[in-house]
N, C-alpha and C. Protein backbone atom coordinates (compact mmCIF):
# COMPACT_ATOMS: atom_id res chain seq x y z
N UNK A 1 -5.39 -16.55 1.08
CA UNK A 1 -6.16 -16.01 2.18
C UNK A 1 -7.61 -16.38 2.01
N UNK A 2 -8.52 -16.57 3.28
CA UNK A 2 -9.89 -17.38 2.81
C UNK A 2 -10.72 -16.37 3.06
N UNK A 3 -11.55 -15.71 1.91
CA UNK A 3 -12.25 -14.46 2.13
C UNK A 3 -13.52 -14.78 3.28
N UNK A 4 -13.75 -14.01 4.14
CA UNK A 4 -14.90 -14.09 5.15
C UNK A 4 -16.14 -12.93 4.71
N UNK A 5 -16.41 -13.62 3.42
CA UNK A 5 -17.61 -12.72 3.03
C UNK A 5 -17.27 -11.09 3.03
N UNK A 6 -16.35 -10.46 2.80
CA UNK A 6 -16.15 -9.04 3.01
C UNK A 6 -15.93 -8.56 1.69
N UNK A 7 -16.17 -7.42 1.43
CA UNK A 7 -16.08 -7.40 0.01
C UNK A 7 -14.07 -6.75 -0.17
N UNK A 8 -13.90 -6.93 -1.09
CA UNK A 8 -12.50 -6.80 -2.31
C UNK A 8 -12.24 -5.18 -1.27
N UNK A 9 -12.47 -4.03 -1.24
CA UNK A 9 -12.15 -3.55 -0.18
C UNK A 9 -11.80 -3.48 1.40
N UNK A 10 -12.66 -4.18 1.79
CA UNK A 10 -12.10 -4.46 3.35
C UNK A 10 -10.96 -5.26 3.52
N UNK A 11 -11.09 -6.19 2.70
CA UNK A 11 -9.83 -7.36 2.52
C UNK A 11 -8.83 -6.91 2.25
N UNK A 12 -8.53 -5.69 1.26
CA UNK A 12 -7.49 -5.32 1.08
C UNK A 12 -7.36 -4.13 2.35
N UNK A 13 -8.04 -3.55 3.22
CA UNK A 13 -7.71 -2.11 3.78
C UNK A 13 -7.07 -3.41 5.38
N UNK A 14 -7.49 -4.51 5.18
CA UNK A 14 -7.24 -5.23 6.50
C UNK A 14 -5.38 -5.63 6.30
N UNK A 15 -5.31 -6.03 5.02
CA UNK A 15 -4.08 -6.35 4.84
C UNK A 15 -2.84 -5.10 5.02
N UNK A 16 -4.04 -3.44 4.38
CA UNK A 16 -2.86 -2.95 4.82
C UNK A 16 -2.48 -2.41 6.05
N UNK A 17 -3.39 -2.66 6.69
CA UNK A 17 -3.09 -2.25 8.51
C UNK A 17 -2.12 -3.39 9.37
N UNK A 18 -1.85 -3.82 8.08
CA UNK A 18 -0.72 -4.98 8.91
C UNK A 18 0.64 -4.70 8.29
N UNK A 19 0.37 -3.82 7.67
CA UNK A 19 2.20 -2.89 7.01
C UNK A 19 2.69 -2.51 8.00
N UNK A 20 3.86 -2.57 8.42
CA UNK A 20 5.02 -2.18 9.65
C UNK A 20 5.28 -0.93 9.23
N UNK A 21 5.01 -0.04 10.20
CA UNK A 21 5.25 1.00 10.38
C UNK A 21 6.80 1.33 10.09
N UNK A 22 7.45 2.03 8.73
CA UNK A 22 8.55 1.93 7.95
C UNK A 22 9.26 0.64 7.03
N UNK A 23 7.55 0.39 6.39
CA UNK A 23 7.74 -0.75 4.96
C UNK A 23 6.43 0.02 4.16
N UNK A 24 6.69 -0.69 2.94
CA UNK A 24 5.95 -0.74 2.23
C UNK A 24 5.54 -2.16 0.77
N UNK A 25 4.69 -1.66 0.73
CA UNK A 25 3.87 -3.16 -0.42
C UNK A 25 3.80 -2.56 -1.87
N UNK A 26 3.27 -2.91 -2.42
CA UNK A 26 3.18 -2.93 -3.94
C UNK A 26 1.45 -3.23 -4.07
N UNK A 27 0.62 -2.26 -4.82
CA UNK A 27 -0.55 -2.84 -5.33
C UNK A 27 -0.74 -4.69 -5.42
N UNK A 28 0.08 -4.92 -6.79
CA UNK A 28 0.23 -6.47 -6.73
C UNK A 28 0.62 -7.15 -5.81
N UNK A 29 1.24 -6.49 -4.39
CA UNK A 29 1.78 -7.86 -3.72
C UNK A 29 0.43 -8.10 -2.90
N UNK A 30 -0.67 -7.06 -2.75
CA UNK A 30 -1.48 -7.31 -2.18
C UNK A 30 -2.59 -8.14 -2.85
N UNK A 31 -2.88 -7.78 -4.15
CA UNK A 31 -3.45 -8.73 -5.11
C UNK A 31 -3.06 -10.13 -5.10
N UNK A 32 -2.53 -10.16 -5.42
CA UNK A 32 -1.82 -11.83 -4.99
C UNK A 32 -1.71 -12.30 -3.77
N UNK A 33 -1.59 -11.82 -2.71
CA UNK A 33 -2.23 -12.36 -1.80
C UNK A 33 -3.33 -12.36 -0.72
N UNK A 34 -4.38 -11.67 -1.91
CA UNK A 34 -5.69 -11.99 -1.29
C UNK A 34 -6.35 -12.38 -2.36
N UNK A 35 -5.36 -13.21 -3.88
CA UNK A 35 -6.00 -13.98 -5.00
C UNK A 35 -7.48 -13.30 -5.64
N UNK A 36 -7.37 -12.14 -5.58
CA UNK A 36 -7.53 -10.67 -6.45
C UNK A 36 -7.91 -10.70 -7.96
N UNK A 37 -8.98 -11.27 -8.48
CA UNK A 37 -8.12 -11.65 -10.34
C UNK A 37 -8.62 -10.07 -11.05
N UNK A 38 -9.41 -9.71 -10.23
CA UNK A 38 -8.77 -8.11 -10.91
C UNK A 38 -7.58 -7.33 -10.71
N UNK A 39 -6.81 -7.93 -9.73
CA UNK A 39 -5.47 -7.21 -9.60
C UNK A 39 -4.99 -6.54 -8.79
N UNK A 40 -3.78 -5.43 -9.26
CA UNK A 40 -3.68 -4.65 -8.59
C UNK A 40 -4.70 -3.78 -8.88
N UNK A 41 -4.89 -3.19 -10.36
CA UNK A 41 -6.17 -2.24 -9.73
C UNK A 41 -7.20 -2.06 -9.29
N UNK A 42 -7.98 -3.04 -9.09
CA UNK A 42 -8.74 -3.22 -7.54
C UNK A 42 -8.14 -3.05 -6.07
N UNK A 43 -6.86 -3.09 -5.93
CA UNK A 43 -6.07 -2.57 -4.99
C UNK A 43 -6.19 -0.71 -5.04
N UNK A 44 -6.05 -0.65 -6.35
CA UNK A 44 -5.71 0.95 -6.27
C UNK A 44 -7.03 1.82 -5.90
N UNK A 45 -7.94 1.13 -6.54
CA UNK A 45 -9.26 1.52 -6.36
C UNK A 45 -9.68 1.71 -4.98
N UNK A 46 -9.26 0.68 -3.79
CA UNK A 46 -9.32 0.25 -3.13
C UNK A 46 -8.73 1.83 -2.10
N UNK A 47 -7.47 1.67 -2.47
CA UNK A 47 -6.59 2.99 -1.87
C UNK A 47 -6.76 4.10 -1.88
N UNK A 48 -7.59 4.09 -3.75
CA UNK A 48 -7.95 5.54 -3.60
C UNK A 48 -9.16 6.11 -3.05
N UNK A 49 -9.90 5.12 -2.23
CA UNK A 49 -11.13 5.27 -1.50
C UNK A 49 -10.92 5.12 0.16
N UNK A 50 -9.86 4.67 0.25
CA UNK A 50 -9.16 4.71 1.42
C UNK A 50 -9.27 6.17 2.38
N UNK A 51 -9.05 7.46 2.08
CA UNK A 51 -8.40 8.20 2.49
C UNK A 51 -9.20 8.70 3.62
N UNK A 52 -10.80 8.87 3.53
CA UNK A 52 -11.19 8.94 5.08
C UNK A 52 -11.06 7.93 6.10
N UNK A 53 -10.52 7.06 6.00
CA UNK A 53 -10.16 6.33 6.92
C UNK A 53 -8.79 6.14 7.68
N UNK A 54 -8.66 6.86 8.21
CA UNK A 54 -7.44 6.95 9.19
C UNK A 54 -7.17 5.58 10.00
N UNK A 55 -7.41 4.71 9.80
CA UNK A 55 -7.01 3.56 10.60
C UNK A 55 -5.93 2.73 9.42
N UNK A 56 -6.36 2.81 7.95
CA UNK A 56 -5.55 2.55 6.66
C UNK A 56 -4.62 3.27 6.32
N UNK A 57 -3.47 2.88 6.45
CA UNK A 57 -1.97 3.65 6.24
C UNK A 57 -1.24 3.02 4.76
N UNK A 58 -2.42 4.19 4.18
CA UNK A 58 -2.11 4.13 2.70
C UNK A 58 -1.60 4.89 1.71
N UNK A 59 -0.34 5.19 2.63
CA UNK A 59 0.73 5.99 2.39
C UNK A 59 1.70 4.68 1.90
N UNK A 60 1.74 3.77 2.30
CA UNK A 60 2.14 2.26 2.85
C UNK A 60 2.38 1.62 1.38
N UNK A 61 1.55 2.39 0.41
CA UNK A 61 1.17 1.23 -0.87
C UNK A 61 1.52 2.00 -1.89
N UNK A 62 2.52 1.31 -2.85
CA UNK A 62 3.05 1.81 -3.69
C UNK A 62 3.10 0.98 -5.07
N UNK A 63 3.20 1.65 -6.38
CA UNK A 63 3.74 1.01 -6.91
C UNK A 63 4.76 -0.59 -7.01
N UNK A 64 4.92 -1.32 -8.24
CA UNK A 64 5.96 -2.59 -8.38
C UNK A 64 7.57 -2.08 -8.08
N UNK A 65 7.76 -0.45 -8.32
CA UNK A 65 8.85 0.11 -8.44
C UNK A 65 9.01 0.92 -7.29
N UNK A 66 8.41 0.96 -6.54
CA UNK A 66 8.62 2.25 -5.11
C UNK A 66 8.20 3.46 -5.73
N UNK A 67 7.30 3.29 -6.84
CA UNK A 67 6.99 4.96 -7.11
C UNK A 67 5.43 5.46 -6.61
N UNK A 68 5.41 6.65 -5.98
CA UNK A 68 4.25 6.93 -5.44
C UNK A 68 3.80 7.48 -5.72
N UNK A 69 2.97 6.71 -6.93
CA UNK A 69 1.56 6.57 -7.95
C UNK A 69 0.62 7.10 -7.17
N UNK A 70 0.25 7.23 -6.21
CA UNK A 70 -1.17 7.77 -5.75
C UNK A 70 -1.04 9.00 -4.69
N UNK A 71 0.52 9.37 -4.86
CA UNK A 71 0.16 10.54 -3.98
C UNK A 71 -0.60 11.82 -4.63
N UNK A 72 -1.15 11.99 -5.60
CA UNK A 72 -2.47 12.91 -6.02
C UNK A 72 -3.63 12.72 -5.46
N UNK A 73 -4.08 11.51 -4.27
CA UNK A 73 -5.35 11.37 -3.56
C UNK A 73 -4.86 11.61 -2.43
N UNK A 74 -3.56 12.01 -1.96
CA UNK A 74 -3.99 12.50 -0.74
C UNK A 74 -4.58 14.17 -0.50
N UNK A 75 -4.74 14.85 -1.19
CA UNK A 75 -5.10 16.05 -1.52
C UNK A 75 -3.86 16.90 -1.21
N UNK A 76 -2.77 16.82 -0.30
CA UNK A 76 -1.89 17.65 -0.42
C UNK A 76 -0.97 16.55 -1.14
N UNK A 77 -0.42 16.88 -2.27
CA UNK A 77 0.55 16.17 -3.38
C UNK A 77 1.76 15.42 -2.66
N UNK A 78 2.17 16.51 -1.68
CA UNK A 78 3.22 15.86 -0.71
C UNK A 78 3.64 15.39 0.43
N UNK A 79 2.28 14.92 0.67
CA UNK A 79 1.81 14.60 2.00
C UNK A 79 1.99 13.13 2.30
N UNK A 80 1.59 12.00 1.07
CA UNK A 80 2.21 10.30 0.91
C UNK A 80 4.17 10.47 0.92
N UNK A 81 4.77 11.44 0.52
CA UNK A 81 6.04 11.38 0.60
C UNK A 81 6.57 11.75 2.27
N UNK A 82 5.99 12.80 3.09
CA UNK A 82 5.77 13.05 4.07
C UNK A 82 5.82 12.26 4.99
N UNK A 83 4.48 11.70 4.90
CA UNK A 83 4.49 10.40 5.98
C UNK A 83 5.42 9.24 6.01
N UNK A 84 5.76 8.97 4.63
CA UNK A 84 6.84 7.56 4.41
C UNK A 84 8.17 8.22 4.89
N UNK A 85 8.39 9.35 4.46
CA UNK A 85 10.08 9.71 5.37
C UNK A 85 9.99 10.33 6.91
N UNK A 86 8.98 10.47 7.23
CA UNK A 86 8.60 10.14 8.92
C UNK A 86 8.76 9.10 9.49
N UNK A 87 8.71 7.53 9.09
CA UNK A 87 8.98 6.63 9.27
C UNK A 87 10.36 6.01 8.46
N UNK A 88 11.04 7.09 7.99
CA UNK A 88 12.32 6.52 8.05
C UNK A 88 12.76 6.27 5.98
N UNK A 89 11.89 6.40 5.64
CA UNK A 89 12.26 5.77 4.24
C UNK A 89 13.19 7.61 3.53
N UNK A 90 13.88 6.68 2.69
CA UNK A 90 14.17 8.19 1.78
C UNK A 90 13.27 8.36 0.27
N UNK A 91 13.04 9.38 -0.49
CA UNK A 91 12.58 9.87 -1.38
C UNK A 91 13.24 10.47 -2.47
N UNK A 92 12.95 9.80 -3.57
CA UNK A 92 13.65 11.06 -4.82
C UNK A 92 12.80 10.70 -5.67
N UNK A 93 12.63 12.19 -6.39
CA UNK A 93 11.70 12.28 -7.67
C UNK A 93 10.82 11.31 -7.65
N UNK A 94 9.38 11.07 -6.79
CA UNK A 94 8.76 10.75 -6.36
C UNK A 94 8.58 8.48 -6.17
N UNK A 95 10.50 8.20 -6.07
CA UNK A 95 10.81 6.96 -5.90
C UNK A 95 11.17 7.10 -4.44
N UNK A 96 11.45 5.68 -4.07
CA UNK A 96 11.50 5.27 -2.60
C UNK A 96 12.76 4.74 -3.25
N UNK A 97 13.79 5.42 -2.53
CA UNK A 97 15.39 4.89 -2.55
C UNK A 97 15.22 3.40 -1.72
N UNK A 98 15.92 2.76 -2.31
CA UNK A 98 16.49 1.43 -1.56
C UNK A 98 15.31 0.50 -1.38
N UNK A 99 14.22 0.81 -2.58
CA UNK A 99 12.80 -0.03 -2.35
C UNK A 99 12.97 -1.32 -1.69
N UNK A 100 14.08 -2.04 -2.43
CA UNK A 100 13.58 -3.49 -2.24
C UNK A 100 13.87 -3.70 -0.50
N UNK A 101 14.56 -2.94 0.31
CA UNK A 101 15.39 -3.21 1.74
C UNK A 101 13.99 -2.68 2.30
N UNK A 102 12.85 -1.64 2.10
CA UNK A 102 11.75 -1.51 2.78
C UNK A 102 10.85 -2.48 2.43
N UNK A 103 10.28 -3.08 1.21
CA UNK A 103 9.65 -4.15 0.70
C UNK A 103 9.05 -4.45 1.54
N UNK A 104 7.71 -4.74 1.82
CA UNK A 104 7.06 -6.08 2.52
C UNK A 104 5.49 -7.04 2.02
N UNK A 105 5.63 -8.01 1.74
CA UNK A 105 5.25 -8.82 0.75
C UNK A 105 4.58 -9.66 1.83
N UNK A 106 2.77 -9.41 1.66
CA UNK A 106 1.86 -9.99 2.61
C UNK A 106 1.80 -11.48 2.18
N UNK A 107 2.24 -12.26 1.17
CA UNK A 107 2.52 -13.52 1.01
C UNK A 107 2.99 -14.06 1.62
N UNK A 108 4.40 -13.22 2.08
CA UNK A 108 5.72 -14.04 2.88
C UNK A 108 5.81 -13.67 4.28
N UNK A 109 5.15 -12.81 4.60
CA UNK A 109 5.17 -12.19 5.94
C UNK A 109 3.74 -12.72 6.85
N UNK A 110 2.88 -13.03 6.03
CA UNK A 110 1.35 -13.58 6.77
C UNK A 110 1.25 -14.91 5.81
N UNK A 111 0.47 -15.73 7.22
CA UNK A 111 0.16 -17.19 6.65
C UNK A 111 -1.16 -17.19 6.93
């Protein structure tokens, strides 16, 4: 992806407003494809500064494993599990059943 001068946050809050409403990404899949060399946690950083912004559906971003690592920033604990089984996903013990069939990987899905 060819950065347009924006800093390591916008780049990533742009990528995730392009998550389909009932998928989800992985810290790293977004790192890697916005060639990130701090990573995913500049992603996370990223997310966890996210939350006044209601246009970023960063409920969306999870863990390599479907586990939802950051639902402690949404201030209600169960509120990232909430929103993802509103759109259809299932939940256990704070994993996303059937991760890889929601998956979506801004590498392979955007050119």
């Amino acid at each position: 992806m060819k950065h347009k001068g924006e800093n390591y946050f916008d780049m990533v809050y742009e990528v995730v407003k392009l998550i389909p409403r009932g998928r989800v990404t992985s810290y790293g899949a977004i790192a890697n494809y916005l060639g990130l060399k701090s990573g995913a946690r500049m992603v996370g950083y990223a997310m966890n500064a996210s939350h006044a912004n209601p246009e970023v559906p960063a409920h969306r971003v999870v863990n390599r494993n479907g586990v939802l690592t950051g639902k402690h920033h949404f201030g209600n604990p169960d509120l990232m599990q909430k929103l993802l089984e509103e759109e259809g996903l299932t939940i256990e013990k704070d994993q996303i059943l059937d991760f890889e069939k929601y998956f979506w990987d801004p590498s392979t899905h955007l050119l």
